[in-house]
Protein backbone atom coordinates (compact mmCIF):
# COMPACT_ATOMS: atom_id res chain seq x y z
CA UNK A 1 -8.23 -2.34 18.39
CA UNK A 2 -6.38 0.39 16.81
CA UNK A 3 -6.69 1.91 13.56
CA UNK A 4 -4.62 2.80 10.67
CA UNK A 5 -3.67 6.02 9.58
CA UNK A 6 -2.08 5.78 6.12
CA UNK A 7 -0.69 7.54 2.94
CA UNK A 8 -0.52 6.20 -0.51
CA UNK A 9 1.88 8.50 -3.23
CA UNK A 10 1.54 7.32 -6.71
CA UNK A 11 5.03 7.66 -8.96
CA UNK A 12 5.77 7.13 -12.37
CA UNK A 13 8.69 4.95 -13.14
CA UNK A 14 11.35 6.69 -15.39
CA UNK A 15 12.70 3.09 -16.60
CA UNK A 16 9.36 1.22 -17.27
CA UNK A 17 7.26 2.72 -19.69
CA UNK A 18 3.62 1.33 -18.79
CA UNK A 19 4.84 0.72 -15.00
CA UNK A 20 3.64 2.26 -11.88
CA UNK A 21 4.70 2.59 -8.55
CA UNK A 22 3.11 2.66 -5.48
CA UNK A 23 4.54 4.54 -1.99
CA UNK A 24 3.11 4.97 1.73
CA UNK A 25 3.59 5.68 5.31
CA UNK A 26 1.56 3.81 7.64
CA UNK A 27 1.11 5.91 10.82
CA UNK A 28 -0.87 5.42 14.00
CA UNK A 29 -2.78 7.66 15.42
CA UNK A 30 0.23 9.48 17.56
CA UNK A 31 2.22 9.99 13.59
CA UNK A 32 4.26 7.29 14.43
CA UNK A 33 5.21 4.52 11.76
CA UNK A 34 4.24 1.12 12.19
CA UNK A 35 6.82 -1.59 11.35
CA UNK A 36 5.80 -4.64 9.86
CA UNK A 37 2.04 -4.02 8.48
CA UNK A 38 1.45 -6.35 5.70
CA UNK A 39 0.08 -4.23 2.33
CA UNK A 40 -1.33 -6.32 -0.56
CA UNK A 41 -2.65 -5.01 -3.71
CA UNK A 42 -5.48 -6.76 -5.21
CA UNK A 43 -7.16 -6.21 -8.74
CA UNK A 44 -10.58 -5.33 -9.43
CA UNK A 45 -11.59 -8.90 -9.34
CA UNK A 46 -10.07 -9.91 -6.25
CA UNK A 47 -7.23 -11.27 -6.70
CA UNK A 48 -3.89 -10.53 -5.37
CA UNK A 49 -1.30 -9.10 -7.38
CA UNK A 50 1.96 -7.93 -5.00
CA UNK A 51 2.13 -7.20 -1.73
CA UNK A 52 5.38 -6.06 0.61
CA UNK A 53 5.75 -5.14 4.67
CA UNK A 54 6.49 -1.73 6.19
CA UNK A 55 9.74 -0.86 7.30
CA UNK A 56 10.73 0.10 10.62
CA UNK A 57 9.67 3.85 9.59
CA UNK A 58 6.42 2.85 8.14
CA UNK A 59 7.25 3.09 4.88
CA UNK A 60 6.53 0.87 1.61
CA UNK A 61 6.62 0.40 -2.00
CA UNK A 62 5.83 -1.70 -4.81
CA UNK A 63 6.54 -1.24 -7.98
CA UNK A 64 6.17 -2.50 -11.47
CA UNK A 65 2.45 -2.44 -11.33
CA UNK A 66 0.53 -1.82 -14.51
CA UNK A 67 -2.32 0.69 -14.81
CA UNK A 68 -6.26 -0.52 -13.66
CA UNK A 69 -8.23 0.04 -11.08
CA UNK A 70 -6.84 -2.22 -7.46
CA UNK A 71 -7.35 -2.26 -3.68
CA UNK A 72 -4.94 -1.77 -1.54
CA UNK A 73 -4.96 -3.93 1.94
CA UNK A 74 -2.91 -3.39 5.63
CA UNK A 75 -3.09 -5.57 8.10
CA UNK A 76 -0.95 -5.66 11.18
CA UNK A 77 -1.93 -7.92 14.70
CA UNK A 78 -3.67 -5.14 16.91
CA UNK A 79 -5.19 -2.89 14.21
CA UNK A 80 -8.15 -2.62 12.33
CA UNK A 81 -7.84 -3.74 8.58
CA UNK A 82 -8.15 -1.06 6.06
CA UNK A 83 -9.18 -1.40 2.50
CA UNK A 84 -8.57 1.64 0.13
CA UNK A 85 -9.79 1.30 -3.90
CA UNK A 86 -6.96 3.49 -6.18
CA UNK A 87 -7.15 3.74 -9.95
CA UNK A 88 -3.86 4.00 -11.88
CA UNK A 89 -3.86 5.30 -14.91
């Protein structure tokens, strides 16, 4: 199985005061996006909260996401899941 290589940017939004937004690549390991991982964000108790797919470059988003502590998921057929804990504050 492969692994994932990945990126998370954090951005404020300018139209949502509390809100947060979260960006990525997902890359494998030749720094080539992967289309169609699945990415779900789950809060500190488990639970899910959003989730989205990568586009053909690798990219995603999702926004609207108030601040507290969360863990990110990917998940694609062929790779290795990865977990990553983020704070946003």
């Amino acid at each position: 199985m492969k692994s994932f290589l990945f990126l998370i940017l954090f951005t404020s939004s300018v139209h949502l005061i509390h809100a947060q937004s979260i960006r990525g690549i997902i890359i494998d390991t030749d720094k080539q996006g992967i289309l169609s991982v699945t990415i779900r964000l789950f809060n500190e108790d488990s639970v899910f909260v959003k989730g989205t797919v990568t586009d053909i470059n690798g990219s995603y988003a999702i926004n609207n996401i108030s601040a507290g502590e969360y863990i990110i998921s990917c998940s694609s057929v062929g790779y290795i899941p990865k977990y990553v804990h983020i704070n946003i504050g």
